[in-house]
N, C-alpha and C. Protein backbone atom coordinates (compact mmCIF):
# COMPACT_ATOMS: atom_id res chain seq x y z
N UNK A 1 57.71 75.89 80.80
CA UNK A 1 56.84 75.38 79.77
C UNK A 1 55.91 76.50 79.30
N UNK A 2 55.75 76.57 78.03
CA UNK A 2 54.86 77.49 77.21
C UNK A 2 53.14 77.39 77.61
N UNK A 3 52.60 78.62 77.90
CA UNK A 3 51.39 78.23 77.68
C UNK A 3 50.88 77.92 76.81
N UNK A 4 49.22 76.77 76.95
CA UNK A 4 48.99 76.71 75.68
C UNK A 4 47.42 77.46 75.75
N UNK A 5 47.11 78.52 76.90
CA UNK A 5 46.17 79.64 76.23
C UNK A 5 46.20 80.58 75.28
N UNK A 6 45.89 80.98 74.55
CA UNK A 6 45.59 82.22 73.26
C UNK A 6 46.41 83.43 74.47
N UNK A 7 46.66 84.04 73.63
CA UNK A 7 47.04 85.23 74.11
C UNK A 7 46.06 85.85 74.68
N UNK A 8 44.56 85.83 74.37
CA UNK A 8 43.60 86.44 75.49
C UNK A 8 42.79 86.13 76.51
N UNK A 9 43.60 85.15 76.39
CA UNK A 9 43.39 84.15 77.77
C UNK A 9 44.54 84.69 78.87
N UNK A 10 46.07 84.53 78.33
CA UNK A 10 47.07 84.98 79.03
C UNK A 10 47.33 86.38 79.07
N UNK A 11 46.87 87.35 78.53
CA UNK A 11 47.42 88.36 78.66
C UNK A 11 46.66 88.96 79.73
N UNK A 12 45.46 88.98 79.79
CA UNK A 12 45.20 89.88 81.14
C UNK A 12 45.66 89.29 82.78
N UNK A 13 46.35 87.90 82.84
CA UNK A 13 47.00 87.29 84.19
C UNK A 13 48.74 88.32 84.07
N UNK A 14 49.39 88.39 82.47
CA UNK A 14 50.32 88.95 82.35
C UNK A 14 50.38 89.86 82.88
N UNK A 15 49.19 90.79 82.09
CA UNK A 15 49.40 92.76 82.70
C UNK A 15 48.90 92.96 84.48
N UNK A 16 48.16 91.77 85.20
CA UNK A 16 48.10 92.14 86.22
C UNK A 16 49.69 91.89 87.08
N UNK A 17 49.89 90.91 86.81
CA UNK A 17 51.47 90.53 87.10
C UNK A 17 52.46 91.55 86.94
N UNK A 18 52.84 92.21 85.76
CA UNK A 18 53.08 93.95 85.86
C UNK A 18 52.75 94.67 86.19
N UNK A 19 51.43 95.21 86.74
CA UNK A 19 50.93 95.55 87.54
C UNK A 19 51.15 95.77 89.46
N UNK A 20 51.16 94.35 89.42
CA UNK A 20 51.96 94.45 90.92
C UNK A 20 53.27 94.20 90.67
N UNK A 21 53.77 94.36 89.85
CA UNK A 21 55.26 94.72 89.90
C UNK A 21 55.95 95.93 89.93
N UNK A 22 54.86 97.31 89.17
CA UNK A 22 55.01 98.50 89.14
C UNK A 22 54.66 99.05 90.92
N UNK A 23 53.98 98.35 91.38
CA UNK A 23 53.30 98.61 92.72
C UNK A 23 53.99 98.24 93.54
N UNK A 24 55.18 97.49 93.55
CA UNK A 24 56.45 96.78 94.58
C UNK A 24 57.28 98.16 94.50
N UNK A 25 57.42 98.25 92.92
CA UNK A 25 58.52 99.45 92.34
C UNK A 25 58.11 100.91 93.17
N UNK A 26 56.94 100.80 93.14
CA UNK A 26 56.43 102.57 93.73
C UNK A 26 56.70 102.59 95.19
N UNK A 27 56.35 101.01 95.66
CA UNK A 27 56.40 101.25 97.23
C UNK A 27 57.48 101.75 97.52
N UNK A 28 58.98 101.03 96.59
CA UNK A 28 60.23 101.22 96.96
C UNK A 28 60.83 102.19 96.50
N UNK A 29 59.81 103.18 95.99
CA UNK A 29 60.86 104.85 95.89
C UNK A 29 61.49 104.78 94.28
N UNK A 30 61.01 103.75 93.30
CA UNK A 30 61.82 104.10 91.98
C UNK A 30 60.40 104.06 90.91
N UNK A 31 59.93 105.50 91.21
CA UNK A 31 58.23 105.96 90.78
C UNK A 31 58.93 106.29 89.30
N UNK A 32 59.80 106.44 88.68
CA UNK A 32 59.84 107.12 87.04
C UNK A 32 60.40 105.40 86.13
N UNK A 33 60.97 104.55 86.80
CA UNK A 33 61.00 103.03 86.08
C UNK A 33 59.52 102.18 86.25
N UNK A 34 58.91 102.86 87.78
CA UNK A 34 57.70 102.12 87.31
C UNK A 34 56.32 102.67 86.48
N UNK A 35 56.41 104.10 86.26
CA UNK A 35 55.83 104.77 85.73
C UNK A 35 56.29 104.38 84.03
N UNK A 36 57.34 104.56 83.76
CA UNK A 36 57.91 103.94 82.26
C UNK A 36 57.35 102.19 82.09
N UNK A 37 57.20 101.23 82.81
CA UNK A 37 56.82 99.88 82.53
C UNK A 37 55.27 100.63 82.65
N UNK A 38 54.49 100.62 83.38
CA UNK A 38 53.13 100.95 83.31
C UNK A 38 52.47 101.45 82.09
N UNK A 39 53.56 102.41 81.78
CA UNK A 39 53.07 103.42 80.60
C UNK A 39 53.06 101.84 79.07
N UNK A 40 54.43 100.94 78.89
CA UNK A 40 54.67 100.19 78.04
C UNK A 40 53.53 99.16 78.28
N UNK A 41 53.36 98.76 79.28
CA UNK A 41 52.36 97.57 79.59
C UNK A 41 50.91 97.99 79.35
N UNK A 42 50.50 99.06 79.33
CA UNK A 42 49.43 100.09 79.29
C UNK A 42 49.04 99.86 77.55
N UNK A 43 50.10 100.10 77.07
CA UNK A 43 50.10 100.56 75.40
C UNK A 43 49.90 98.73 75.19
N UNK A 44 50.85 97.87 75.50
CA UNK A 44 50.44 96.69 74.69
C UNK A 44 49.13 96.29 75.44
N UNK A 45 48.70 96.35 76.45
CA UNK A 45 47.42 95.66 77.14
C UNK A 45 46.45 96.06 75.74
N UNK A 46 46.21 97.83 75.50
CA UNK A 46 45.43 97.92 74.88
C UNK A 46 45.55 98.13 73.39
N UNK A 47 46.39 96.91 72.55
CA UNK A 47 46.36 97.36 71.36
C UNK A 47 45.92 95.75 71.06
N UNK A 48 46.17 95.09 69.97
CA UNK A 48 45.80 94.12 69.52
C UNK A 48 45.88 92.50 70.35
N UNK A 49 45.35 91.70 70.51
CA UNK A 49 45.70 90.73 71.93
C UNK A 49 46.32 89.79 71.29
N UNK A 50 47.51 89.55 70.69
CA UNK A 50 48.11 88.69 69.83
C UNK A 50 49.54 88.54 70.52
N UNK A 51 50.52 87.78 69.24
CA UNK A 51 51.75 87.18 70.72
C UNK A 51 52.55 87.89 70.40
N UNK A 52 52.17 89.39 70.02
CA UNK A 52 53.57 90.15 69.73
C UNK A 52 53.47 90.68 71.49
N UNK A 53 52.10 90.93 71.52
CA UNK A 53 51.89 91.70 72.68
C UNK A 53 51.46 90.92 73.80
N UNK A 54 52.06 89.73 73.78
CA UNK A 54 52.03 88.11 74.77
C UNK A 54 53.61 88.78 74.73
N UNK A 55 54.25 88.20 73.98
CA UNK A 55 56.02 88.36 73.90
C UNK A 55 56.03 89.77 75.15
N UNK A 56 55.29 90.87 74.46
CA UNK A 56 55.61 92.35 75.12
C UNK A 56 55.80 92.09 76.65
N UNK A 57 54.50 91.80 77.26
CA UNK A 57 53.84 91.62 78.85
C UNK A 57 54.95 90.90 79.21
N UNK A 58 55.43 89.56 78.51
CA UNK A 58 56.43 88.58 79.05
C UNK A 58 57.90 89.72 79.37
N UNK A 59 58.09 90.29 78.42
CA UNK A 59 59.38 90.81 78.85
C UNK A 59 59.23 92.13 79.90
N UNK A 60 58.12 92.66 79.99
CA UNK A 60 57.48 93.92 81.26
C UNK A 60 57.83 92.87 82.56
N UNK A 61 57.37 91.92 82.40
CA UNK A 61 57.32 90.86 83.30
C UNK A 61 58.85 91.12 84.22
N UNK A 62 59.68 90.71 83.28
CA UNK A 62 60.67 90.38 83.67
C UNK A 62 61.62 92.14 83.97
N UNK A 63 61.65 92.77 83.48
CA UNK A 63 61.65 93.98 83.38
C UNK A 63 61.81 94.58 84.61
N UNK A 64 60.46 94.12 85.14
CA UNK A 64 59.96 94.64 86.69
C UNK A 64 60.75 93.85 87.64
N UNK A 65 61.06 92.54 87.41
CA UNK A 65 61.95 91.37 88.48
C UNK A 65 62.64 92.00 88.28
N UNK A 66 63.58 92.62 87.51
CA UNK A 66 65.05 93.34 87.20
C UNK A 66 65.05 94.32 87.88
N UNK A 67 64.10 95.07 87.83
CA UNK A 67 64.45 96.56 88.64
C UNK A 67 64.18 96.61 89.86
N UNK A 68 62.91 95.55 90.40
CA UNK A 68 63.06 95.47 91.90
C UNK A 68 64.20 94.77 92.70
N UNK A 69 64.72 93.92 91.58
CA UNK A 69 66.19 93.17 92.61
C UNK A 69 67.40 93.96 92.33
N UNK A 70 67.62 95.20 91.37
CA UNK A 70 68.26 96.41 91.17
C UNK A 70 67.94 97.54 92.58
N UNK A 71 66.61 97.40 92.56
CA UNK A 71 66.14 98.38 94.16
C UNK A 71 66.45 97.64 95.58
N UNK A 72 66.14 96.77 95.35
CA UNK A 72 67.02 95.79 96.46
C UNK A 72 68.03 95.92 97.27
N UNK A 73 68.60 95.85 95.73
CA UNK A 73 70.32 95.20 96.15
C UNK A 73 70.80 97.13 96.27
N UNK A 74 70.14 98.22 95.86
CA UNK A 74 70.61 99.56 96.32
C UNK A 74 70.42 99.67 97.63
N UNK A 75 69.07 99.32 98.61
CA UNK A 75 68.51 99.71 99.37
C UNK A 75 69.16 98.23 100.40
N UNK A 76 69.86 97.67 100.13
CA UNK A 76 70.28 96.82 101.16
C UNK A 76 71.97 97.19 101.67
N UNK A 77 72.05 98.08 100.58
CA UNK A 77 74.05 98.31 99.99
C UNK A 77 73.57 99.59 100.83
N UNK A 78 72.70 100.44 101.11
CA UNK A 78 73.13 101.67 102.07
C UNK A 78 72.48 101.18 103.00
N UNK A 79 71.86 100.41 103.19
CA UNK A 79 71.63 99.93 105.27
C UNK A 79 72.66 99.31 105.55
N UNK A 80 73.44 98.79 104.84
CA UNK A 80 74.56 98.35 105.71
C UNK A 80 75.78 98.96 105.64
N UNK A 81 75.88 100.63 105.27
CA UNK A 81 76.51 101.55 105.02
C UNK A 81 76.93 101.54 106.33
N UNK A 82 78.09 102.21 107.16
CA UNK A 82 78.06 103.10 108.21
C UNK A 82 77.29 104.29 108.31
């Protein structure tokens, strides 16, 4: 279900949410994908607080779920390497 806060209501719960998603990403050794979302989430946090840049955060959002279950599924595929 859609929120029904303004975008500057939701966007600063968004960019912290990317935020610790870039911070999962660093723990796990893939510092230049989370450095690239940071840098994107960075630029929409601080430009106009409207739902282009609601839309933006939403897809950083997801962005970050993608690449940590991409780091995952690498880092689970060589522990169970021989």
């Amino acid at each position: 279900m859609k929120s029904q806060l303004s975008p500057a209501e939701d966007l600063p719960a968004l960019y912290r949410v990317v935020l610790d998603g870039v911070a999962v990403l660093e723990r796990r050794g893939a510092r230049s994908e989370a450095h690239r979302i940071r840098h994107a989430a960075t630029r929409a946090y601080s430009t106009a607080w409207n739902d282009d840049q609601l839309r933006r955060l939403e897809q950083l959002v997801e962005r970050c779920r993608l690449a940590i279950e991409q780091v995952e599924r690498m880092t689970d595929g060589r522990a169970s390497s021989p």
